[in-house]
Protein backbone atom coordinates (compact mmCIF):
# COMPACT_ATOMS: atom_id res chain seq x y z
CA UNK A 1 23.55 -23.31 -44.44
CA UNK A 2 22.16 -19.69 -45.24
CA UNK A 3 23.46 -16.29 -45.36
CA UNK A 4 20.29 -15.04 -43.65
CA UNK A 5 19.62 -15.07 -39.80
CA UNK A 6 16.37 -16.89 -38.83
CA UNK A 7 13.16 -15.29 -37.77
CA UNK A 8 13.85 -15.76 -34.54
CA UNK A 9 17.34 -13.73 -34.71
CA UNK A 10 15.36 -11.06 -36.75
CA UNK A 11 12.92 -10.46 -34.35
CA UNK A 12 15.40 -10.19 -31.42
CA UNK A 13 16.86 -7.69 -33.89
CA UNK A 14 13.36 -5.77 -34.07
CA UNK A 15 13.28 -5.87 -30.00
CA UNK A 16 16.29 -4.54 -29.39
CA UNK A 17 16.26 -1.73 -32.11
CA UNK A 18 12.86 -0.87 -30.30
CA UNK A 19 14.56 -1.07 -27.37
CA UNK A 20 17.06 1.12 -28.39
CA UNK A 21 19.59 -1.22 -27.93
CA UNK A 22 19.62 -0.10 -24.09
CA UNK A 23 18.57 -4.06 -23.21
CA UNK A 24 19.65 -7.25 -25.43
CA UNK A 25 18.46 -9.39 -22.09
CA UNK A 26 14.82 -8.35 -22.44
CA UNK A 27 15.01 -7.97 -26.26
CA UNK A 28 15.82 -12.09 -26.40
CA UNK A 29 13.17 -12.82 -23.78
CA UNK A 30 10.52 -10.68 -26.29
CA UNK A 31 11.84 -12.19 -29.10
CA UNK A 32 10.91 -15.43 -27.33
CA UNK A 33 14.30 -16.84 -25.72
CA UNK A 34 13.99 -18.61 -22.50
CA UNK A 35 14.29 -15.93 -19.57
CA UNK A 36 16.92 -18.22 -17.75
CA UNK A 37 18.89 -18.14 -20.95
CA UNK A 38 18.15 -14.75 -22.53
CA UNK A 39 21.50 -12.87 -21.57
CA UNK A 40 23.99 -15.20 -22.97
CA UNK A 41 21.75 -15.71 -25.34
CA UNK A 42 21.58 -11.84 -26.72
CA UNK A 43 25.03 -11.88 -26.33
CA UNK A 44 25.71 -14.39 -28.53
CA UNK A 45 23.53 -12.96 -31.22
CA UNK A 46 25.03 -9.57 -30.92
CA UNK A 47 28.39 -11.82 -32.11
CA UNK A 48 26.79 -13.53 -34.97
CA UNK A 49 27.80 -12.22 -38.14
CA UNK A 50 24.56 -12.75 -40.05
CA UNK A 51 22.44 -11.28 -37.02
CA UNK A 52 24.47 -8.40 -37.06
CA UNK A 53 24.47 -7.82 -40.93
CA UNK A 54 20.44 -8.09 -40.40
CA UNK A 55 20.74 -5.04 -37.46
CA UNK A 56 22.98 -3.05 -39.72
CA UNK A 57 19.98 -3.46 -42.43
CA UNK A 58 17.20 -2.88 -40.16
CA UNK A 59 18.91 0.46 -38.96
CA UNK A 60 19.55 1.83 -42.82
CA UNK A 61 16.17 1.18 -43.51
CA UNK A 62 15.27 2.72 -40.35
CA UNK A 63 17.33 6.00 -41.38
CA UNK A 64 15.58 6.14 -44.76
CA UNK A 65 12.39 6.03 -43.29
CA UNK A 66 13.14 8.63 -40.99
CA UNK A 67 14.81 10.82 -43.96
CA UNK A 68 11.55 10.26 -46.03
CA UNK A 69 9.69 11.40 -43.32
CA UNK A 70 11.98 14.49 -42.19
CA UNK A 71 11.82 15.48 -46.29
CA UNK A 72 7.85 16.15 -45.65
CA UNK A 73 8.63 18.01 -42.17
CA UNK A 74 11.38 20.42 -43.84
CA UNK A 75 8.68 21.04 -46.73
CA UNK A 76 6.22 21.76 -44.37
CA UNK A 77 8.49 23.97 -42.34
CA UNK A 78 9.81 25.79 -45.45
CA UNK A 79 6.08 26.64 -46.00
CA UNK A 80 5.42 28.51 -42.91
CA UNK A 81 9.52 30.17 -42.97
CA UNK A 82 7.72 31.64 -46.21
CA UNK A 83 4.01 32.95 -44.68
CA UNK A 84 5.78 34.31 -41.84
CA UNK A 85 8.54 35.88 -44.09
CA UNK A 86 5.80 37.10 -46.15
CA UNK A 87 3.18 38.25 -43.37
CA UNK A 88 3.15 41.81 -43.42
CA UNK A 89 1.13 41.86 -40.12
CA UNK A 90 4.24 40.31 -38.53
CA UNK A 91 6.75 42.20 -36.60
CA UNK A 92 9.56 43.08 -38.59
CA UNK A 93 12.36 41.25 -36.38
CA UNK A 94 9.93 38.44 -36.84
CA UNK A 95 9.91 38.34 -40.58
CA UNK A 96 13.90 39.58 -40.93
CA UNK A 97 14.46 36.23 -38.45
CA UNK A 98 12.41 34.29 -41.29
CA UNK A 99 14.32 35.13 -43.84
CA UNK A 100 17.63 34.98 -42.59
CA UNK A 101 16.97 31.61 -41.68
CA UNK A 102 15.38 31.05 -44.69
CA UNK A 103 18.21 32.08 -46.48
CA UNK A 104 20.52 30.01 -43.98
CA UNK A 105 18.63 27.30 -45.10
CA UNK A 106 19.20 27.74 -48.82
CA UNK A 107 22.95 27.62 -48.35
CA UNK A 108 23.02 31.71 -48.42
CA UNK A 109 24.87 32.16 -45.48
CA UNK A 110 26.33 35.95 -44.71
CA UNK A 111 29.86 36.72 -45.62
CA UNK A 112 31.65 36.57 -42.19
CA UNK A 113 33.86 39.59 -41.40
CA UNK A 114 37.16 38.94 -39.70
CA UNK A 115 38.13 42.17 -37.22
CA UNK A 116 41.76 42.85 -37.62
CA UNK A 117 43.74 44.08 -34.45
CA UNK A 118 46.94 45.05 -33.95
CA UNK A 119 49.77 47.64 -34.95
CA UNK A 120 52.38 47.53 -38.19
CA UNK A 121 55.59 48.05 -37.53
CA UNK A 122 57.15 49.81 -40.37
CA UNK A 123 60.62 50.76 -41.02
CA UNK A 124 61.41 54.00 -41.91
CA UNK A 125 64.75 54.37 -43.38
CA UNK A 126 64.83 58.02 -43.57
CA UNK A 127 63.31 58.47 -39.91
CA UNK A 128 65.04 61.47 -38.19
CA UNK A 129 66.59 62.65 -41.60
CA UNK A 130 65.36 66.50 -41.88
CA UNK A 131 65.00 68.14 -45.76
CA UNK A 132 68.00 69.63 -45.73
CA UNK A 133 69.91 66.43 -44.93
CA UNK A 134 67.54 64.48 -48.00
CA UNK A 135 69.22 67.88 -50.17
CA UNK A 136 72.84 67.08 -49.48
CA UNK A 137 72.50 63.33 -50.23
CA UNK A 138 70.74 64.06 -53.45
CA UNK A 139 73.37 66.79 -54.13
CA UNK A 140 76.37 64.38 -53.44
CA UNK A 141 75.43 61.87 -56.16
């Protein structure tokens, strides 16, 4: 017995990731299961351990790919950050909003200020005590 679903079960597996896994009936039926037999069928796959170890697979491959290809888009979109950053023709807001999100980018984030609000209340031991009464305690001792 192998460890390793069959063609068949991989290409349901394709189907229904192209399907978004919205439809495991019509995934099965384009995989080639009988039509009459497709939704038990799917459902049976989607409980088979090997057919699900292949989906778990097919979907990290899937997110590498789609990494890989995000890498090149965030190149390319660092690339115009800098022209516009550096486009003197620009308006000003323009090329202060490139940079700062530039920056964000970079991991150079602003240093958030906190606003404070409120009052202190202090106590004031010698509140209501005039000079003269500060002289005679100082005098006593």
């Amino acid at each position: 017995m192998t460890n390793e679903a069959t063609e068949q079960q991989k290409r349901f597996i394709d189907e229904y990731i192209k399907l978004r896994e919205s439809n495991q009936t019509l995934a099965a039926i384009n995989a080639g299961y009988s039509s009459k037999s497709a939704s038990s069928q799917s459902s049976q796959l989607l409980k088979n351990p090997k057919v699900l170890a292949y989906l778990k697979e097919r979907k990290k491959e899937l997110e590498q790919q789609l990494r890989q290809e995000f890498m090149y888009d965030a190149l390319e979109a660092r690339k115009v950050m800098y022209e516009i950053m550096n486009d003197y023709e620009a308006p000003d807001n323009v090329r202060l909003s490139a940079a700062k999100d530039f920056l964000d980018r970079a991991g150079y984030k602003p240093i958030e200020k906190t606003e404070i609000s409120g009052g202190l209340n202090v106590n004031n031991p010698f509140e209501g005590i005039d000079t003269n009464d500060i002289k005679k305690l100082i005098d006593s001792e």
